[in-house]
C-alpha atoms as a PDB file:
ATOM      1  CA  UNK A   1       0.221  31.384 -16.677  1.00  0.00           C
ATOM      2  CA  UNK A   2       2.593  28.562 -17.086  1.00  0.00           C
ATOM      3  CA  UNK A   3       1.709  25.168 -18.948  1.00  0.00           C
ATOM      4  CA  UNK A   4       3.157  22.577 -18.023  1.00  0.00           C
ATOM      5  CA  UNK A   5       3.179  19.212 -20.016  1.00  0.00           C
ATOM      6  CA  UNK A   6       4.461  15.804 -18.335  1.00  0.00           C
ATOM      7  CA  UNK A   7       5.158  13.055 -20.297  1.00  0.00           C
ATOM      8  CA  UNK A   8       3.901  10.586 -17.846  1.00  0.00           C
ATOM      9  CA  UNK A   9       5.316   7.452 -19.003  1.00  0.00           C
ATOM     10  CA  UNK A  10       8.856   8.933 -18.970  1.00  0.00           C
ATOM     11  CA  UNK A  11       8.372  10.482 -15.489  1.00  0.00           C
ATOM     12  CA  UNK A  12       7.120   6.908 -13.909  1.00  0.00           C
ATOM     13  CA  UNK A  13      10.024   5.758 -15.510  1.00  0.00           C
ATOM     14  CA  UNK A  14      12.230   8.090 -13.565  1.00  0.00           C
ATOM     15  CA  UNK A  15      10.986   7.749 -10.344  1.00  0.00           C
ATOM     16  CA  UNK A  16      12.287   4.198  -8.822  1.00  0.00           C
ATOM     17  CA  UNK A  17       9.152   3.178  -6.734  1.00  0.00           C
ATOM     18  CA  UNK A  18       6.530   4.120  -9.694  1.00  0.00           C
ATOM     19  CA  UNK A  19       8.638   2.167 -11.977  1.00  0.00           C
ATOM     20  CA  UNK A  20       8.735  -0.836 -10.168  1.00  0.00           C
ATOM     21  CA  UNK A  21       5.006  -0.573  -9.622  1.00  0.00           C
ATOM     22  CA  UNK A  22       4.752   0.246 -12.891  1.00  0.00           C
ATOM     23  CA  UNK A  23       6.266  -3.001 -14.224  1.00  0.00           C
ATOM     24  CA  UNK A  24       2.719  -5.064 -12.227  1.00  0.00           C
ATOM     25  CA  UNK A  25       0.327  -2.998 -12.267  1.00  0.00           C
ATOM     26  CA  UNK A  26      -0.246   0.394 -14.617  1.00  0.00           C
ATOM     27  CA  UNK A  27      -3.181   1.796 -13.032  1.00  0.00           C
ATOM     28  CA  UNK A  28      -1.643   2.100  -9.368  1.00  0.00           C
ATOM     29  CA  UNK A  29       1.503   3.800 -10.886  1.00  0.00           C
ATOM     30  CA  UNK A  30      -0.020   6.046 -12.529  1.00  0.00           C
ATOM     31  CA  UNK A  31      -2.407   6.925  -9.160  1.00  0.00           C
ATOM     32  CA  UNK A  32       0.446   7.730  -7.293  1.00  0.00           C
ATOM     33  CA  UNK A  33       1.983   9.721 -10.257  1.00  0.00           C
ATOM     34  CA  UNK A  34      -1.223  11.898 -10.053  1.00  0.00           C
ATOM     35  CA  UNK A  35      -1.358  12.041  -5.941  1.00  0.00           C
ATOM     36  CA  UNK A  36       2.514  13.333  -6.476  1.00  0.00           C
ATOM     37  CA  UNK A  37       1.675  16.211  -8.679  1.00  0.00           C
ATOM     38  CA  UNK A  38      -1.057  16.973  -7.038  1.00  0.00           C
ATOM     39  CA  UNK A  39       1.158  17.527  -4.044  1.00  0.00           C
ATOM     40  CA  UNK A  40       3.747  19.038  -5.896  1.00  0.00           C
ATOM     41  CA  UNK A  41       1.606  21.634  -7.593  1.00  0.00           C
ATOM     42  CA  UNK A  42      -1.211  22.599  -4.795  1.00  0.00           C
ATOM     43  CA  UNK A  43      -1.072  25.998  -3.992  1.00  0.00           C
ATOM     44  CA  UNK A  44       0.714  26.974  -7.303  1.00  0.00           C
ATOM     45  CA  UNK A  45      -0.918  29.230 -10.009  1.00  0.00           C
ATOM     46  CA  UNK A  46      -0.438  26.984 -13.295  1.00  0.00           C
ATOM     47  CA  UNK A  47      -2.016  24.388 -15.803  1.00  0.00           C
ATOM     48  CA  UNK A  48      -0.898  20.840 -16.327  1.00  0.00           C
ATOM     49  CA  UNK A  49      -1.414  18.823 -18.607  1.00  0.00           C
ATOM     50  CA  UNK A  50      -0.515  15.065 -18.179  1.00  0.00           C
ATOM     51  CA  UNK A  51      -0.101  12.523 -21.038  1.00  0.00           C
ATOM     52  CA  UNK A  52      -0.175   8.921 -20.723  1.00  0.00           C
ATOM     53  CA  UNK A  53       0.355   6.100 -23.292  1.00  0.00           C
ATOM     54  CA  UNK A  54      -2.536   3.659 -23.798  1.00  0.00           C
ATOM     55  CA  UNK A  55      -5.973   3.927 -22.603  1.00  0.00           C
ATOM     56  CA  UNK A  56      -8.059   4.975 -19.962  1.00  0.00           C
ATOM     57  CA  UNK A  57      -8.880   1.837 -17.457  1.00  0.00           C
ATOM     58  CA  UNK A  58     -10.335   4.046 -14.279  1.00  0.00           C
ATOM     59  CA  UNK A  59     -11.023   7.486 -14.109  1.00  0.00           C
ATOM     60  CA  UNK A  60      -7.882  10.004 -12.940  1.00  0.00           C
ATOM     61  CA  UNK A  61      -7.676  13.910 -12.225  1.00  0.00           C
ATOM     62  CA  UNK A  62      -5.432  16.059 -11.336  1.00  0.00           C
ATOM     63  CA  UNK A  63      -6.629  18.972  -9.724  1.00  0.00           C
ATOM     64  CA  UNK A  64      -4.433  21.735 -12.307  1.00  0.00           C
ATOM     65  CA  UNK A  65      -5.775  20.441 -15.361  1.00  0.00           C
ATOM     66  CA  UNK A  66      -6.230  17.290 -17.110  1.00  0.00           C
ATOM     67  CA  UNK A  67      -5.122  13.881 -18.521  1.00  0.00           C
ATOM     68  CA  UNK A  68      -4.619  12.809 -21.770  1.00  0.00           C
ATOM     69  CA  UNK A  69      -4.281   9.330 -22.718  1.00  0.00           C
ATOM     70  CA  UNK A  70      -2.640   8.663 -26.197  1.00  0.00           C
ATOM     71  CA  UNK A  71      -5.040   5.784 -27.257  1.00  0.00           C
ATOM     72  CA  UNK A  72      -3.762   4.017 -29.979  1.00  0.00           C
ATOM     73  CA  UNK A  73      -0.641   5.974 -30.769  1.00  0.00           C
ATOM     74  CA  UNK A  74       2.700   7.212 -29.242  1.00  0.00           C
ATOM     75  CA  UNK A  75       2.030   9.989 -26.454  1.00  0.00           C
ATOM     76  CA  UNK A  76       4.996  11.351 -28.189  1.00  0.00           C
ATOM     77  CA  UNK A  77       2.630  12.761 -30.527  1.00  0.00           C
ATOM     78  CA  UNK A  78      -0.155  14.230 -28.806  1.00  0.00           C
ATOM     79  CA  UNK A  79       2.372  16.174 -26.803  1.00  0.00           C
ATOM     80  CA  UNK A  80       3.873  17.716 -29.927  1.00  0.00           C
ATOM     81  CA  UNK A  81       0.331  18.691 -31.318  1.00  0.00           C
ATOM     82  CA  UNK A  82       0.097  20.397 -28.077  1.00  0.00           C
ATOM     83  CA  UNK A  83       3.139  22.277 -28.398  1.00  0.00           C
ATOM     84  CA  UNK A  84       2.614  23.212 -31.659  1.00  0.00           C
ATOM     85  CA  UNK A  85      -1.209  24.312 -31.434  1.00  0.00           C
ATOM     86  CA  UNK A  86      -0.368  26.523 -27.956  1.00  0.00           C
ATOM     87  CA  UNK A  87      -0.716  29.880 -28.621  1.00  0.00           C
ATOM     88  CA  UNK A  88       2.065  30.832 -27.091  1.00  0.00           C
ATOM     89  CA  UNK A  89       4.653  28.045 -26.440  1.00  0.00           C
ATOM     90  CA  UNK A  90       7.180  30.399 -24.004  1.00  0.00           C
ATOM     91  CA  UNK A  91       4.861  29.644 -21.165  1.00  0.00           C
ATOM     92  CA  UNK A  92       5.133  25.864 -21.730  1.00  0.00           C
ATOM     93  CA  UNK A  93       7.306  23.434 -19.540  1.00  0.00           C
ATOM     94  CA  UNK A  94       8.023  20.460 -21.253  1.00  0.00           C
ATOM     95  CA  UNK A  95       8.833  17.278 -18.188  1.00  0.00           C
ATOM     96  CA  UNK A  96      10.074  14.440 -20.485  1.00  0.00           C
ATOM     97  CA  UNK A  97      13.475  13.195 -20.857  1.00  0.00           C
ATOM     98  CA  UNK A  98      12.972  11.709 -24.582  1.00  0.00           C
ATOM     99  CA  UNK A  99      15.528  13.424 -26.637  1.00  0.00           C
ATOM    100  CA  UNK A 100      13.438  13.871 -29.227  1.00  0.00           C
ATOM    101  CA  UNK A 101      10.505  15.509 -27.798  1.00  0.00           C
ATOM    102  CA  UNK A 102      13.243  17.824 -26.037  1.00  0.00           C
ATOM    103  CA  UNK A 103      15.051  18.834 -29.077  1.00  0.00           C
ATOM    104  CA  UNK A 104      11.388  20.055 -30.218  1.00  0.00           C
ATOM    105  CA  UNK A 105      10.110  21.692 -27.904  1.00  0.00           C
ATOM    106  CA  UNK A 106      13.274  23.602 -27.388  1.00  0.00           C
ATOM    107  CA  UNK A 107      12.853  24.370 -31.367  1.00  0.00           C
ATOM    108  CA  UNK A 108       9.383  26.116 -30.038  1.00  0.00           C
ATOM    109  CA  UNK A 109      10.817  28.396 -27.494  1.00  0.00           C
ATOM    110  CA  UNK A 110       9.015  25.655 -24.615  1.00  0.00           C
ATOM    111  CA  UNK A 111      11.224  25.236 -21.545  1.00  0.00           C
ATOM    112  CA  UNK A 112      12.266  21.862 -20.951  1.00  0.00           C
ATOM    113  CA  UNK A 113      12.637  19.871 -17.576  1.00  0.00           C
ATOM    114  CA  UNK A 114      14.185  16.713 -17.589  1.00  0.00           C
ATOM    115  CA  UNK A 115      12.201  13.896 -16.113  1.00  0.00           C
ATOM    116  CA  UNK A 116      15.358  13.178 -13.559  1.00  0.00           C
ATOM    117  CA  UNK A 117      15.128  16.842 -12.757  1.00  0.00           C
ATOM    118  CA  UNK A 118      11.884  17.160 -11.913  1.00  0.00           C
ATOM    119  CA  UNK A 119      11.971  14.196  -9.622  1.00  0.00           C
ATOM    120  CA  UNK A 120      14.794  15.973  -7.860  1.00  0.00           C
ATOM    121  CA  UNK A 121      12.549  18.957  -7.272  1.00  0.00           C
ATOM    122  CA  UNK A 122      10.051  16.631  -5.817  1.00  0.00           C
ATOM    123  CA  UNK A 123      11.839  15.116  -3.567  1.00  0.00           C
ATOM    124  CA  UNK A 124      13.498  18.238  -2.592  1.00  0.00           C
ATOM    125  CA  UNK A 125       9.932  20.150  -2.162  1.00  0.00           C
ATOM    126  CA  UNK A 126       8.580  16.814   0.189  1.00  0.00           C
ATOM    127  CA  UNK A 127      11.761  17.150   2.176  1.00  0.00           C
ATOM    128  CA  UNK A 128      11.209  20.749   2.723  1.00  0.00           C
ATOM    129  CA  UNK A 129       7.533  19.573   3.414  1.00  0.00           C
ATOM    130  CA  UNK A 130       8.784  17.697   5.851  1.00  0.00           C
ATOM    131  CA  UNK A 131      11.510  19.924   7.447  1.00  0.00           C
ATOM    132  CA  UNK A 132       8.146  22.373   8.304  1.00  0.00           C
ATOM    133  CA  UNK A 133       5.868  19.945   9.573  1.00  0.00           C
ATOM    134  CA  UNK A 134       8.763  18.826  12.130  1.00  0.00           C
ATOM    135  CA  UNK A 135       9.527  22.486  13.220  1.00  0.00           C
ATOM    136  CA  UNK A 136       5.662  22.932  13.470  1.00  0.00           C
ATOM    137  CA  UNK A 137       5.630  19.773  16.023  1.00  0.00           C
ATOM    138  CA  UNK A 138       8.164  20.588  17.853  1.00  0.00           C
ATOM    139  CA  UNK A 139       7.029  24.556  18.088  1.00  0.00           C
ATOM    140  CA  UNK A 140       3.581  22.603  19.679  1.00  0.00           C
ATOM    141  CA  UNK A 141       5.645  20.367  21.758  1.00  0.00           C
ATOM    142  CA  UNK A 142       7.720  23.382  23.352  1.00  0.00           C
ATOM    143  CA  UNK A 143       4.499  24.545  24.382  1.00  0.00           C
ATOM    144  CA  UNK A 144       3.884  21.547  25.997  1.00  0.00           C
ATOM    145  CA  UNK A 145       6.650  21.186  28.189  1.00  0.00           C
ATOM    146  CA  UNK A 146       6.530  24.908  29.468  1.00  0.00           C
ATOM    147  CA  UNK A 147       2.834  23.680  30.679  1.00  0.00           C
ATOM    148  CA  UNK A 148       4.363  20.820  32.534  1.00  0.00           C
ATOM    149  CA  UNK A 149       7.977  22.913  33.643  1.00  0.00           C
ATOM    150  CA  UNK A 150       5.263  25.726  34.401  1.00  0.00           C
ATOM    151  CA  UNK A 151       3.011  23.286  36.748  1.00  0.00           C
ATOM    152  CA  UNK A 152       6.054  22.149  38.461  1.00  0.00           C
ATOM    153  CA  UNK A 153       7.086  25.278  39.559  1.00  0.00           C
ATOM    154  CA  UNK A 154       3.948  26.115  41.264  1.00  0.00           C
END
C-alpha cells in the first residue's frame, strides 16, 4: 500500500487561497488543507501521513491516516525519520517541494511529488469532479423534459 507523506507547510504554501489564509490565521488553512485531501484521497486504497510545523491548537484528522505536528523543531525532520524508519521506502510518496527533503528521499528509493504538482492533480481531479456531477444533472434534467415534451403530446 502506498504512503504518502505531505509536507503540509510547503503544500499551503503552494496552493494560492491556503496561503493567503495562511498568512491570518493557521488553524483555518490548515482545515481546508485537511478537507482537500480528504477529498482528494476518498475512495483510494493508501496511508497518509501529514506533517505540520508547530503545535497542535484544535484537533484535525484526516480520514487515511494521521497528523503530525513537528513541535518544537523543523517538520523537515520528522519527515526524514519517517523515511528512514519505513520499512520499505519504495511505497512512499514524498509531496514537498524543499530541495532538500527531495534530494533525500530520492536517495531512499521514495517517489517524490512536487508540492506544485500535486496541486495540479487536485485541481485537475475537482474539475473532473465537477465535469461528472454536471453530466449527472443534466442526465436528470433530460429526464425531465421528456416528462414535460411527453405530457404535451398527450
Amino acid at each position: 500500500m502506498n504512503h504518502y507523506i505531505i509536507d503540509g507547510n510547503n503544500l499551503i504554501g503552494r496552493i494560492p487561497s491556503l496561503q493567503k489564509i495562511h498568512k491570518k490565521d493557521k488553524h483555518t488553512s490548515r482545515e481546508q488543507l485537511v478537507n482537500i485531501l480528504n477529498r482528494y484521497f476518498a475512495g483510494k486504497k493508501l496511508k497518509l501521513t501529514l506533517h505540520l510545523d508547530g503545535h497542535p491548537n484544535f484537533p484535525l484528522s484526516v480520514s487515511k491516516g494521521k497528523i503530525e505536528y513537528s513541535m518544537n523543531q523543523p517538520s523537515d525532520n520528522l519527515i526524514r525519520n519517517e523515511i528512514e524508519y519505513s520499512k520499505n521506502p519504495r511505497l512512499i510518496i514524498l509531496i514537498t517541494s524543499d530541495r532538500s527533503l527531495m534530494n533525500f528521499a530520492k536517495v531512499c528509493s521514495c517517489t517524490v511529488i512536487s508540492s506544485d504538482e500535486f496541486y495540479k492533480s487536485i485541481l485537475k481531479s475537482s474539475d473532473n469532479n465537477d465535469e461528472e456531477s454536471r453530466i449527472r444533472q443534466l442526465g436528470n434534467e433530460k429526464g425531465e423534459f421528456l416528462k414535460l415534451f411527453q405530457e404535451r403530446k398527450k
